[in-house]
PDB file of N, CA and C in Angstrom:
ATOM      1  N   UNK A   1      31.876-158.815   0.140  1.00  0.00           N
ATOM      2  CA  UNK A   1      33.304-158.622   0.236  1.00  0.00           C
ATOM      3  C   UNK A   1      33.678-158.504   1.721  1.00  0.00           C
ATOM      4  N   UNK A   2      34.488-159.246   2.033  1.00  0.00           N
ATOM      5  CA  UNK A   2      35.109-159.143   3.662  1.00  0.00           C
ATOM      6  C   UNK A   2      36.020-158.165   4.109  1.00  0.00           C
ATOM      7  N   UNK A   3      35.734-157.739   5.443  1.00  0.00           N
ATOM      8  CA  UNK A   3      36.430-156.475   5.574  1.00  0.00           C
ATOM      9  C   UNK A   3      37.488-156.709   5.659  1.00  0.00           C
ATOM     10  N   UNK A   4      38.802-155.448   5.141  1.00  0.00           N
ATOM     11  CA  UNK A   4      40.317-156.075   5.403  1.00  0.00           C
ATOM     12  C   UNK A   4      40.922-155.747   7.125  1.00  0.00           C
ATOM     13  N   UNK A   5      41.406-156.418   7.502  1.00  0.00           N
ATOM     14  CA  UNK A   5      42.115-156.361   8.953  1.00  0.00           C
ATOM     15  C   UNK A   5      43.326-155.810   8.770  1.00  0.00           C
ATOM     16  N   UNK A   6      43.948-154.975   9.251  1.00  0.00           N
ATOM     17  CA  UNK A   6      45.219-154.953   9.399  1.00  0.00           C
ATOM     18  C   UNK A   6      45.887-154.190  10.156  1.00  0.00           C
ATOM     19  N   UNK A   7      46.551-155.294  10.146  1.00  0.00           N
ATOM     20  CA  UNK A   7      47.595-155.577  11.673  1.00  0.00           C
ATOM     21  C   UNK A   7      48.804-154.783  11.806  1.00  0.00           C
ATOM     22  N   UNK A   8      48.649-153.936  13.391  1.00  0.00           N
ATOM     23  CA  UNK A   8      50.259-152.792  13.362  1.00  0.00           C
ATOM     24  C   UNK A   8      51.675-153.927  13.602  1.00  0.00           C
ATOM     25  N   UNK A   9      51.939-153.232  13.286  1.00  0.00           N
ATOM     26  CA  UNK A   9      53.671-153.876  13.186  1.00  0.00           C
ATOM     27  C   UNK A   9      54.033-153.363  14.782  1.00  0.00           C
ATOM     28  N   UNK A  10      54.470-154.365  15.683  1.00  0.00           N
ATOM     29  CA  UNK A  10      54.794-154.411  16.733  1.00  0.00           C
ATOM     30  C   UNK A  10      56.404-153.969  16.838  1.00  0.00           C
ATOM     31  N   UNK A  11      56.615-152.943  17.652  1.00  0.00           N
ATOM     32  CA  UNK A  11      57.845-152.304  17.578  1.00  0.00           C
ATOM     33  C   UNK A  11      58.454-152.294  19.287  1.00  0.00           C
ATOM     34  N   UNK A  12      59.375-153.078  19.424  1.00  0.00           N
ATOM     35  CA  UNK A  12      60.283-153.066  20.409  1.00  0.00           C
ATOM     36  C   UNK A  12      60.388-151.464  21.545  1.00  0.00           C
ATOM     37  N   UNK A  13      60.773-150.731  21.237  1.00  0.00           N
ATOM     38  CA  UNK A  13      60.632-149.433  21.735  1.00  0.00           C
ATOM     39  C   UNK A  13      59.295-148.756  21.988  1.00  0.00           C
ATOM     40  N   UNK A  14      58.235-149.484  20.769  1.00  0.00           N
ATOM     41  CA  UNK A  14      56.482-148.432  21.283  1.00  0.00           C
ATOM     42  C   UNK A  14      56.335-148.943  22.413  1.00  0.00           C
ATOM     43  N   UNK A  15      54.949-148.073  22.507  1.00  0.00           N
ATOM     44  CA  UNK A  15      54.345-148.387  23.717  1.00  0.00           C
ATOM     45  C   UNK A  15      52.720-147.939  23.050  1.00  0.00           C
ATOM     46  N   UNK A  16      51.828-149.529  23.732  1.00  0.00           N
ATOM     47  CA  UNK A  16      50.450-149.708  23.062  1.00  0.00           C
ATOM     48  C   UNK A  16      49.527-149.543  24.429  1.00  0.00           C
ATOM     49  N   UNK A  17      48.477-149.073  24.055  1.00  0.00           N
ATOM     50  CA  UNK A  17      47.047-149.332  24.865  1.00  0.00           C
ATOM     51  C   UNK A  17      46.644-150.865  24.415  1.00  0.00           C
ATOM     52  N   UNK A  18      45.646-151.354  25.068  1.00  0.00           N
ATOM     53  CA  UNK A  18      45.470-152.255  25.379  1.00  0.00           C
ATOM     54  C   UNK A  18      44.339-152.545  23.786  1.00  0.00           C
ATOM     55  N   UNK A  19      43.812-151.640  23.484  1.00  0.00           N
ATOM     56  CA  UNK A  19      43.172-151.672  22.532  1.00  0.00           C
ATOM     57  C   UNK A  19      44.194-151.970  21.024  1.00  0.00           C
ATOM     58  N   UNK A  20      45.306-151.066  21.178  1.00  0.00           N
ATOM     59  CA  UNK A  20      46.377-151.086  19.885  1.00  0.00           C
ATOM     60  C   UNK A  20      46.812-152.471  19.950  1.00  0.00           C
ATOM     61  N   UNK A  21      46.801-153.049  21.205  1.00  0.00           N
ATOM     62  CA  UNK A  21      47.832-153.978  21.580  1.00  0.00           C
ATOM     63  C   UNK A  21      47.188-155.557  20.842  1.00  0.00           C
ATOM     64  N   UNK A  22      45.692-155.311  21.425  1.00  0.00           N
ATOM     65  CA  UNK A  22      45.057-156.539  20.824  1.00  0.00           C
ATOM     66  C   UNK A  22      45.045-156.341  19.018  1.00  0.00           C
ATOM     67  N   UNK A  23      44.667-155.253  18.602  1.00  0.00           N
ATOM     68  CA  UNK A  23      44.810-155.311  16.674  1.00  0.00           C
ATOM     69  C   UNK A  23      46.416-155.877  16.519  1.00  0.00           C
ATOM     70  N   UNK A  24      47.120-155.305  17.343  1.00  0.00           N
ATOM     71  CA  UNK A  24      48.082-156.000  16.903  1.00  0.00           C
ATOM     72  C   UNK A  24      48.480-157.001  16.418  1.00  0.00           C
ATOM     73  N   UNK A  25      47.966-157.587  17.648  1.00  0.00           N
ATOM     74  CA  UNK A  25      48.244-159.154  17.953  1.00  0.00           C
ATOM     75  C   UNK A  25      47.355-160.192  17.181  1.00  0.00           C
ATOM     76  N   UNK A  26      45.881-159.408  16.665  1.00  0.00           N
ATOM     77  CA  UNK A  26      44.978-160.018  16.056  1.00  0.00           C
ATOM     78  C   UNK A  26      44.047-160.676  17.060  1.00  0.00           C
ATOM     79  N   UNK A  27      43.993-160.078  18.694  1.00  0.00           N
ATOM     80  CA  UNK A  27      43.289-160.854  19.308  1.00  0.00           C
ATOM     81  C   UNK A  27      42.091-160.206  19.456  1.00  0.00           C
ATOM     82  N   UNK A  28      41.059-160.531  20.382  1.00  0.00           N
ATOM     83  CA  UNK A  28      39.714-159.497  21.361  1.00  0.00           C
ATOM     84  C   UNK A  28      40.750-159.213  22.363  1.00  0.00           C
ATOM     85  N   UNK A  29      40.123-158.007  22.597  1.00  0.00           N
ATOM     86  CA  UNK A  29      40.280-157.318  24.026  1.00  0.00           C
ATOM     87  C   UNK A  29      40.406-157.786  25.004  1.00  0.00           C
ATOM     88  N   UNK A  30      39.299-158.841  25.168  1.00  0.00           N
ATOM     89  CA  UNK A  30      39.116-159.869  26.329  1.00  0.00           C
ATOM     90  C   UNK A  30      40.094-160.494  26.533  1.00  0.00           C
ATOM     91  N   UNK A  31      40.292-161.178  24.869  1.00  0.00           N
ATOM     92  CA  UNK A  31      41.629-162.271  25.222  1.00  0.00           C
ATOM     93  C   UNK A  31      42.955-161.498  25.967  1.00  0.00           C
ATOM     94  N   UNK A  32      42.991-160.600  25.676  1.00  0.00           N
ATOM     95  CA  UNK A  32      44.614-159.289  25.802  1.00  0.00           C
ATOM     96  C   UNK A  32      44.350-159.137  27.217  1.00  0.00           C
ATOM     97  N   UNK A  33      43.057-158.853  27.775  1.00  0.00           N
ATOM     98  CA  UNK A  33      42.525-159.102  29.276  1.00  0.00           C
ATOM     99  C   UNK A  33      43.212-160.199  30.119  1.00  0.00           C
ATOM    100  N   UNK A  34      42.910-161.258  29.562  1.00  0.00           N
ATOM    101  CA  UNK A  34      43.486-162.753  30.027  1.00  0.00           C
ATOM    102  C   UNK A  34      44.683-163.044  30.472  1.00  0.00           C
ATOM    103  N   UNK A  35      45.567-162.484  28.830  1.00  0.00           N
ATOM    104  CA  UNK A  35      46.936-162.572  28.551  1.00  0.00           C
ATOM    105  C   UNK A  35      47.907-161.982  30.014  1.00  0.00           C
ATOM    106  N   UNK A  36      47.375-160.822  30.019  1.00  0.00           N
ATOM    107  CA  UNK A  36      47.690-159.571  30.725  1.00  0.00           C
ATOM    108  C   UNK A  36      47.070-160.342  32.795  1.00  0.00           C
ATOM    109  N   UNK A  37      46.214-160.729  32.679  1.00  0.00           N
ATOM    110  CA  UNK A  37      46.214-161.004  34.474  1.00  0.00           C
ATOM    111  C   UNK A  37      46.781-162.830  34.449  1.00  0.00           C
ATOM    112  N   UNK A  38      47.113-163.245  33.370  1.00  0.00           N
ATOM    113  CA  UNK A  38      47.960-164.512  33.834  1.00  0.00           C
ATOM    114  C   UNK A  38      49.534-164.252  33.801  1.00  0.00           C
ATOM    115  N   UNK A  39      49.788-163.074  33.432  1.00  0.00           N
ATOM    116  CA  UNK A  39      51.034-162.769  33.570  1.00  0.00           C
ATOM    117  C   UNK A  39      51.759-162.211  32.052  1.00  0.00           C
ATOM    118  N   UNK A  40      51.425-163.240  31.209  1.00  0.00           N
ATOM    119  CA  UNK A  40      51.862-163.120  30.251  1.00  0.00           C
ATOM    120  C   UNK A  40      52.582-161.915  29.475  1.00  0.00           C
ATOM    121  N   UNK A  41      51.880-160.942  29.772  1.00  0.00           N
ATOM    122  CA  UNK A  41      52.372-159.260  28.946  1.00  0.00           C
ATOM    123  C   UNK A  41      52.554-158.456  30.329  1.00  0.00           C
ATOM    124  N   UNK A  42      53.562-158.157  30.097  1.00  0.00           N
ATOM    125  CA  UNK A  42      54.209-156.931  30.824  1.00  0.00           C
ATOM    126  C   UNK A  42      53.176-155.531  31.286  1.00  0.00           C
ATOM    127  N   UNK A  43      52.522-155.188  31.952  1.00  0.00           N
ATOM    128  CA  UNK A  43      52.006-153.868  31.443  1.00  0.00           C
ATOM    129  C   UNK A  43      53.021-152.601  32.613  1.00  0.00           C
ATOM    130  N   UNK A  44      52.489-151.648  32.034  1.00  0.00           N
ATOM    131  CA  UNK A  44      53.100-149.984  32.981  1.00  0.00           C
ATOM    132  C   UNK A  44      51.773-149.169  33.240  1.00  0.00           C
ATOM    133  N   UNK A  45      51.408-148.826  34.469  1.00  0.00           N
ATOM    134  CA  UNK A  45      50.087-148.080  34.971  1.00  0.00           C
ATOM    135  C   UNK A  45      50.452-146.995  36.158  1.00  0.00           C
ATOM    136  N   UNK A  46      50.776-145.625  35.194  1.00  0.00           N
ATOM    137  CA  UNK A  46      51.544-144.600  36.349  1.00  0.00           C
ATOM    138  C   UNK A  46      50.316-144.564  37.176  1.00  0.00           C
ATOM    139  N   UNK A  47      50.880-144.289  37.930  1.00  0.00           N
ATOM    140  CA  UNK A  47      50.304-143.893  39.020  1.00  0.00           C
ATOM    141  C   UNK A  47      49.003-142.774  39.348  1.00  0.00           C
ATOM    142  N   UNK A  48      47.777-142.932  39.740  1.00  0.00           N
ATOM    143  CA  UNK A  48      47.078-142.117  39.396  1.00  0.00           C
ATOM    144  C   UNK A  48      46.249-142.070  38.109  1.00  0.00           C
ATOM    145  N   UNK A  49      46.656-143.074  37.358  1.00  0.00           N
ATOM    146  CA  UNK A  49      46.119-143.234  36.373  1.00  0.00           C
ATOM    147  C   UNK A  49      45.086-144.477  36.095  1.00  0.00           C
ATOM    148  N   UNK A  50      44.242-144.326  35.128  1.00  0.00           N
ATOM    149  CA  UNK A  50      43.572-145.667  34.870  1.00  0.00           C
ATOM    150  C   UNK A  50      43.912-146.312  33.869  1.00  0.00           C
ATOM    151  N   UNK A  51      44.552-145.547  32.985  1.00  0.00           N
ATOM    152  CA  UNK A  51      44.945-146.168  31.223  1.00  0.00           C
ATOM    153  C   UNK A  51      46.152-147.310  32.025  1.00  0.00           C
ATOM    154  N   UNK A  52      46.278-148.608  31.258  1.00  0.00           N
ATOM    155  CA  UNK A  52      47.384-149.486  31.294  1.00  0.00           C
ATOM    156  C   UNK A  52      48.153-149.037  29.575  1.00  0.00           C
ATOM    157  N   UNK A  53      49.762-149.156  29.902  1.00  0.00           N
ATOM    158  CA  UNK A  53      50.710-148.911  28.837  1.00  0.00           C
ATOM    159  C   UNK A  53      50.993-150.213  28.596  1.00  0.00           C
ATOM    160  N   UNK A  54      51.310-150.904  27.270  1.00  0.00           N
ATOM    161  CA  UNK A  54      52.283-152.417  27.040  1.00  0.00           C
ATOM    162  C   UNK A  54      53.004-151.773  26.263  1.00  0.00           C
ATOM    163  N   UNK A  55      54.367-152.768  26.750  1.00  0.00           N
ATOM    164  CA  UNK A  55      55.538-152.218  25.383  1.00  0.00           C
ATOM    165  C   UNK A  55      55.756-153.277  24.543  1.00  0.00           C
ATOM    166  N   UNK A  56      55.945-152.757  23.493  1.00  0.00           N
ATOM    167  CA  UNK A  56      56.307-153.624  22.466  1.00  0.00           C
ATOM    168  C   UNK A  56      57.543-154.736  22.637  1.00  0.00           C
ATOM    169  N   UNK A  57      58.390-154.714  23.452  1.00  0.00           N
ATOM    170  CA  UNK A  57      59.177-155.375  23.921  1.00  0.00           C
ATOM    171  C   UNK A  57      58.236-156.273  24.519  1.00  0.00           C
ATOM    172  N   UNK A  58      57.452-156.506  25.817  1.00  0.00           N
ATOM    173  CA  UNK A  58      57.066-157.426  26.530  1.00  0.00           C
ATOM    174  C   UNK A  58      55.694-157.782  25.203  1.00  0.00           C
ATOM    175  N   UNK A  59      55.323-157.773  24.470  1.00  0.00           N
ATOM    176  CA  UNK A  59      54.724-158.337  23.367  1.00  0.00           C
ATOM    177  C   UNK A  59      55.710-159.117  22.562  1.00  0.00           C
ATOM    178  N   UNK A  60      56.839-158.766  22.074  1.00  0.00           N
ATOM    179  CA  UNK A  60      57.431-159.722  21.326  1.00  0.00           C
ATOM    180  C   UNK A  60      58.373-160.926  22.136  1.00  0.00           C
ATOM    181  N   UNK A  61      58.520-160.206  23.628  1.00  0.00           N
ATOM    182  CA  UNK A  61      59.135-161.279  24.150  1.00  0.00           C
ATOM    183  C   UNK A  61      57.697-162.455  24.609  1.00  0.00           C
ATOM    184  N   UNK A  62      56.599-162.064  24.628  1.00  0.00           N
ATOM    185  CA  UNK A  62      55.799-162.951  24.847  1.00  0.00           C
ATOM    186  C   UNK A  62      55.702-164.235  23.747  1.00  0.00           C
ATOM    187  N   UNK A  63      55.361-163.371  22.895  1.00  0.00           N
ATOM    188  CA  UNK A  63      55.507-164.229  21.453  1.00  0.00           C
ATOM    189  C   UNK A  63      56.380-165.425  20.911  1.00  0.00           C
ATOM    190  N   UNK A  64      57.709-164.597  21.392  1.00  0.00           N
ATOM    191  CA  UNK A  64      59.204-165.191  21.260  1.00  0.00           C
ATOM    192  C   UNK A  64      58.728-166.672  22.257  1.00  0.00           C
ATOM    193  N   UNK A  65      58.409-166.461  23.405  1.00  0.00           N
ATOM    194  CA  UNK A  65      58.097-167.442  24.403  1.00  0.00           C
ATOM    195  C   UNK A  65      57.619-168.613  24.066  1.00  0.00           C
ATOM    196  N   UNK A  66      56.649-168.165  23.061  1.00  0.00           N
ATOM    197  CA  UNK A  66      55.023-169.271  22.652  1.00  0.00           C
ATOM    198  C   UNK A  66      55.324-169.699  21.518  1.00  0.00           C
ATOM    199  N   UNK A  67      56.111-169.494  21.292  1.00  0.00           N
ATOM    200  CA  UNK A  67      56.498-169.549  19.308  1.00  0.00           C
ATOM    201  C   UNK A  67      56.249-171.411  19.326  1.00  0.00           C
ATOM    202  N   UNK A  68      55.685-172.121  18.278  1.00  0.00           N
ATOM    203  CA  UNK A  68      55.502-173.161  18.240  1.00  0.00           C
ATOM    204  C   UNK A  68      56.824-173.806  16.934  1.00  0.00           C
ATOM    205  N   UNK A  69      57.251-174.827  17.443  1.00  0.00           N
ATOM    206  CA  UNK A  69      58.136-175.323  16.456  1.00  0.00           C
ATOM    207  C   UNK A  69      57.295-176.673  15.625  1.00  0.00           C
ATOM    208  N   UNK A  70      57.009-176.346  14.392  1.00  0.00           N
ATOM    209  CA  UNK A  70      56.424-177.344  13.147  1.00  0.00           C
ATOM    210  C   UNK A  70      57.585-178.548  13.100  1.00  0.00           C
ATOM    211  N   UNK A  71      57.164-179.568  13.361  1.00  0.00           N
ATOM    212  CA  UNK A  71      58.089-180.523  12.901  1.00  0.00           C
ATOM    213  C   UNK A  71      57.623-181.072  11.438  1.00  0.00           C
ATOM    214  N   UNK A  72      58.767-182.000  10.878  1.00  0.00           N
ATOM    215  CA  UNK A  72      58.362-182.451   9.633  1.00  0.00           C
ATOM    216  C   UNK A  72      57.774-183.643   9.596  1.00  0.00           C
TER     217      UNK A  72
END
């Protein structure tokens, strides 16, 4: 039996670790790595700190970005 995945519901106002961020999205870490130094996702890193913040906003506006249109 295969394990079940499941995926957080991405919310405009949260704010994810980089770990929440990839289940989210359904990616690896690595890939969210990628995403994140080509520009793609927004991140927030106070100062003094090592944790990186993403908001759910710069996740769905990424998305919004890439969205593929199916033709018929």
């Amino acid at each position: 039996m295969a394990a079940e995945t499941h995926k957080l519901q991405i919310e405009e106002g949260a704010v994810y670790s980089r770990q929440e961020a990839a289940e989210a999205l359904g990616i690896s870490l690595s890939t969210l790595k990628r995403l994140i130094k080509k520009g793609h996702l927004e991140i927030s890193k106070p100062e003094g700190m090592r944790r990186i913040f993403i908001k759910g906003e710069s996740i769905l506006k990424m998305l919004q970005a890439t969205k593929i249109e199916l033709s018929a």
